[in-house]
C-alpha atoms as a PDB file:
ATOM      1  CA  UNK A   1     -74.570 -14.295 -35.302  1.00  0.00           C
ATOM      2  CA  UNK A   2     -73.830 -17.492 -34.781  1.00  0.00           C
ATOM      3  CA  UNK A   3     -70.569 -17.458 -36.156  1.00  0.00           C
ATOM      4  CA  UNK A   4     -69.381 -14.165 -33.801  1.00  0.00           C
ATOM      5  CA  UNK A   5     -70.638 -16.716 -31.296  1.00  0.00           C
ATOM      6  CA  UNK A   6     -68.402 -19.461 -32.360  1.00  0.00           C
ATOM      7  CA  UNK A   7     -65.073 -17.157 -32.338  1.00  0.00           C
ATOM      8  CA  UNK A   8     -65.980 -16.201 -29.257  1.00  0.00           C
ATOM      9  CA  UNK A   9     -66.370 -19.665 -28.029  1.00  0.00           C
ATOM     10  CA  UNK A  10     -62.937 -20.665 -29.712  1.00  0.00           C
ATOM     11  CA  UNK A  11     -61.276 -17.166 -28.648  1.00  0.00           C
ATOM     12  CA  UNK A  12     -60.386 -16.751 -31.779  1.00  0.00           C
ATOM     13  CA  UNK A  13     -60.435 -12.787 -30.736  1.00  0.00           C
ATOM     14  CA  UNK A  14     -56.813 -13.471 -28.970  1.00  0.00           C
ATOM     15  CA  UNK A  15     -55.247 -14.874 -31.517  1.00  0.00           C
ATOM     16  CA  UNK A  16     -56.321 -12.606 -35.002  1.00  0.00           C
ATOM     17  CA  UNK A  17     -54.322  -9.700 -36.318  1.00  0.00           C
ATOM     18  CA  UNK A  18     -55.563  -7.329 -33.548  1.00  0.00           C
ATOM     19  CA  UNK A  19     -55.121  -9.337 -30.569  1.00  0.00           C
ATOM     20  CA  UNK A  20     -52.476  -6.735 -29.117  1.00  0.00           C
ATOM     21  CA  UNK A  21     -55.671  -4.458 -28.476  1.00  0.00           C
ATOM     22  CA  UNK A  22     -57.710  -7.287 -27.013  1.00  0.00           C
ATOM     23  CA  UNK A  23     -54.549  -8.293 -24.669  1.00  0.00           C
ATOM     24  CA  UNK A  24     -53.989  -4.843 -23.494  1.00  0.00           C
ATOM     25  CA  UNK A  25     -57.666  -4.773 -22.464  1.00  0.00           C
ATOM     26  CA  UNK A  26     -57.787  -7.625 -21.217  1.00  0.00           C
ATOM     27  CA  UNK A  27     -54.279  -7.022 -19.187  1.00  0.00           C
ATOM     28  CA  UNK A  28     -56.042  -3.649 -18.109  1.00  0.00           C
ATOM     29  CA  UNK A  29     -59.007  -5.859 -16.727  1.00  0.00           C
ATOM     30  CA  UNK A  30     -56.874  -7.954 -14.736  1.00  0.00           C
ATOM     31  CA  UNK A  31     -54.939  -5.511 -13.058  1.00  0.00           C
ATOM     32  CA  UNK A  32     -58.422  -3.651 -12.117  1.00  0.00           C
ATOM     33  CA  UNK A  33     -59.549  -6.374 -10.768  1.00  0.00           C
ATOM     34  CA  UNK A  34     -56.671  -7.212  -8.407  1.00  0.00           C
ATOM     35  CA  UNK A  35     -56.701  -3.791  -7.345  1.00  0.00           C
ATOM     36  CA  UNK A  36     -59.835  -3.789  -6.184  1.00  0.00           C
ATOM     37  CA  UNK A  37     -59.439  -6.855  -4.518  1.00  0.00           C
ATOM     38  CA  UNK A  38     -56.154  -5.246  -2.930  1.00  0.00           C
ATOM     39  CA  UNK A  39     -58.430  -2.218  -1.473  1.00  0.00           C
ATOM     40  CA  UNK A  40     -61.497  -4.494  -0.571  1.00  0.00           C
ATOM     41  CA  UNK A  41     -58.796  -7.158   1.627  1.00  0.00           C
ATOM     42  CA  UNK A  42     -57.537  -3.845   2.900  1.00  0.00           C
ATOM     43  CA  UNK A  43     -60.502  -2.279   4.041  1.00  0.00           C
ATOM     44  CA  UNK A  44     -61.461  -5.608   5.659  1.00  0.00           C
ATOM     45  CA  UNK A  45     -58.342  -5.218   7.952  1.00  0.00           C
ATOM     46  CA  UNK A  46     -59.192  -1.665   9.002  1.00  0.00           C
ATOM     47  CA  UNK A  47     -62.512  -2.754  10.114  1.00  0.00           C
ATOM     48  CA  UNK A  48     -61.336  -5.727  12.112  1.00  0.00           C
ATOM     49  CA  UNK A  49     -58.622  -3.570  13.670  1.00  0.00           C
ATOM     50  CA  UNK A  50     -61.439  -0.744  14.384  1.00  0.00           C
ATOM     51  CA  UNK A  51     -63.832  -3.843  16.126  1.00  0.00           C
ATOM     52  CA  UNK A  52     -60.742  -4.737  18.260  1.00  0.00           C
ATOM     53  CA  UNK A  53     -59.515  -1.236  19.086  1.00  0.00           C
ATOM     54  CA  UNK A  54     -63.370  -0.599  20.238  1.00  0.00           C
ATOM     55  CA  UNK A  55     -63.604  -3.454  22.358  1.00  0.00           C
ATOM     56  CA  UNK A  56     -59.906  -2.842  24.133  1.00  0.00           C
ATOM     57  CA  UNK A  57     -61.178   0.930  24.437  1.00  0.00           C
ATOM     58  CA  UNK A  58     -64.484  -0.554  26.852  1.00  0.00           C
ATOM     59  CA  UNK A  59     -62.672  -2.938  28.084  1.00  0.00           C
ATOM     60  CA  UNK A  60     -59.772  -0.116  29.761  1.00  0.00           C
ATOM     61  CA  UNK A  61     -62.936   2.715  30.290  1.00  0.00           C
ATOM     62  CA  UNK A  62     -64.443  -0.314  32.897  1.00  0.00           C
ATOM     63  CA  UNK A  63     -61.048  -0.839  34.130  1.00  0.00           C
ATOM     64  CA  UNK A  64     -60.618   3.018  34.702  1.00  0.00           C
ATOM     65  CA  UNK A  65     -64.341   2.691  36.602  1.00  0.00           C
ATOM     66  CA  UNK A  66     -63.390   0.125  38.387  1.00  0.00           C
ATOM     67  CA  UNK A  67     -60.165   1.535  39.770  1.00  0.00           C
ATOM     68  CA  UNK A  68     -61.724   4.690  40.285  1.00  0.00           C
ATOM     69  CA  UNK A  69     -64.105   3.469  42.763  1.00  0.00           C
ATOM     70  CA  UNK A  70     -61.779   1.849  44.797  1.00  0.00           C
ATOM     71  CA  UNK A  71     -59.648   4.877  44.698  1.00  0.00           C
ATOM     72  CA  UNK A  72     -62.975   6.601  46.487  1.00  0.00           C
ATOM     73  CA  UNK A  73     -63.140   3.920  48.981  1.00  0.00           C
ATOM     74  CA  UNK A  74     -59.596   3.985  50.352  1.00  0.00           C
ATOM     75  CA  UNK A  75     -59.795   7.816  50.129  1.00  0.00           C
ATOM     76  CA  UNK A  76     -62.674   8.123  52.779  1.00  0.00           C
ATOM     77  CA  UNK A  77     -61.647   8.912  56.292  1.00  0.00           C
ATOM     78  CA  UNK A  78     -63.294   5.835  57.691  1.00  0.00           C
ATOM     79  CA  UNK A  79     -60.696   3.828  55.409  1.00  0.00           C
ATOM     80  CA  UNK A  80     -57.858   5.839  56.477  1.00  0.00           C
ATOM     81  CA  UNK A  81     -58.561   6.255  59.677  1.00  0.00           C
ATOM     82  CA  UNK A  82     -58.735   2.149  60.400  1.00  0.00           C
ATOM     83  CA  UNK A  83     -55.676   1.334  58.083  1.00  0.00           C
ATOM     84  CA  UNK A  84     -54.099   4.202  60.916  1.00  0.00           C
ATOM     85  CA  UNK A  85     -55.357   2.017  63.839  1.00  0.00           C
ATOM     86  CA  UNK A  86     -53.473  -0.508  62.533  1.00  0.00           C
ATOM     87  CA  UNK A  87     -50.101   1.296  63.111  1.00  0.00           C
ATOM     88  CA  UNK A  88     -51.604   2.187  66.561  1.00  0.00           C
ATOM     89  CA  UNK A  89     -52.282   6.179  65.064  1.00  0.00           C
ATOM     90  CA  UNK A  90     -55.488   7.392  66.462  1.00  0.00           C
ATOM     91  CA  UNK A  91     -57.463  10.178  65.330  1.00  0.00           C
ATOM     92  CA  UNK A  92     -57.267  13.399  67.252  1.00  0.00           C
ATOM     93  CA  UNK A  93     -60.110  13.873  69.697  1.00  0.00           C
ATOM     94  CA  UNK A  94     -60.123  17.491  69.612  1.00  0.00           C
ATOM     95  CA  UNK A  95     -60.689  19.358  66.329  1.00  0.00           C
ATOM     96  CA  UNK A  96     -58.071  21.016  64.106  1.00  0.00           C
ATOM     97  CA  UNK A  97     -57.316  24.865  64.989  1.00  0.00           C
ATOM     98  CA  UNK A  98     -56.600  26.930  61.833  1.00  0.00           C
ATOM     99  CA  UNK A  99     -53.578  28.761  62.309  1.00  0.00           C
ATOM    100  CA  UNK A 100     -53.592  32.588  60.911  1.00  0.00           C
ATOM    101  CA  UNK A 101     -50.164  33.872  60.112  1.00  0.00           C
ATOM    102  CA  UNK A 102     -50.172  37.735  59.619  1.00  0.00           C
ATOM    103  CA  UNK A 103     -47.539  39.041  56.898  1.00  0.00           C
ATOM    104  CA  UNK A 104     -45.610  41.433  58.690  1.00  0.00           C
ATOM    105  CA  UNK A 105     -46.434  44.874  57.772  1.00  0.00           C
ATOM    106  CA  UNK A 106     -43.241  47.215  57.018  1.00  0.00           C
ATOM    107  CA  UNK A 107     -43.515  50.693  58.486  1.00  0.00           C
ATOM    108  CA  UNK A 108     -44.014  53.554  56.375  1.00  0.00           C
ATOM    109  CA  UNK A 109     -40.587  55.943  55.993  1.00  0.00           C
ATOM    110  CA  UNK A 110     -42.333  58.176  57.420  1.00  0.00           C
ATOM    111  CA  UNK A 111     -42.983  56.014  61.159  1.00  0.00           C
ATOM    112  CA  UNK A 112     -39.128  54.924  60.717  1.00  0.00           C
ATOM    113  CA  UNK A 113     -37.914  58.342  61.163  1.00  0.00           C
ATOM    114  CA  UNK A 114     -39.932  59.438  64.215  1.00  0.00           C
ATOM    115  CA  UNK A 115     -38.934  56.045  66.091  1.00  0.00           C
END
């Protein structure tokens, strides 16, 4: 036992007749290991990108609020009608009139030929 421990201390494992098999392992290790580290530094990124994204995406949805409300205020008729004053355009004192056009009906054959 406490010789294994001493080799292992003095890695003599790396340097016996079957160190090929203990450097392929260990080369196997290594690469695992950066791999993961790869996919961990990658997955870091993603969820930085997906805090940012998030915050842009409430930032622009107040924005869009925010615009839409003043969109409401300059549509009301009050708005309108003072920005008109302004141009010396007064509103009409006397209400609109809706206007009915009738399609002209065409005359049977029938009314043609006694006319």
């Amino acid at each position: 036992m406490k010789g294994s421990v001493y080799n292992i201390i003095k890695a003599r494992f790396l340097v016996n007749e079957h160190a090929t098999r203990n450097w392929v392992f260990i080369t196997y290790l290594i690469v695992l290991a950066m791999i993961m580290i790869w996919n961990t530094n990658r997955y870091e990124q993603k969820i930085i990108r997906i805090a940012e994204l998030s915050s842009e995406v409430k930032e622009l949805r107040s924005e869009f609020v925010d615009r839409k409300s003043q969109l409401m205020k300059l549509k009301m008729e009050s708005t309108v009608s003072q920005k008109m004053e302004q141009r010396a355009i007064f509103p009409s004192s006397v209400p609109p009139v809706k206007i009915k056009v009738l399609k002209p009906t065409e005359k049977k054959w029938f009314e043609k030929l006694w006319e």
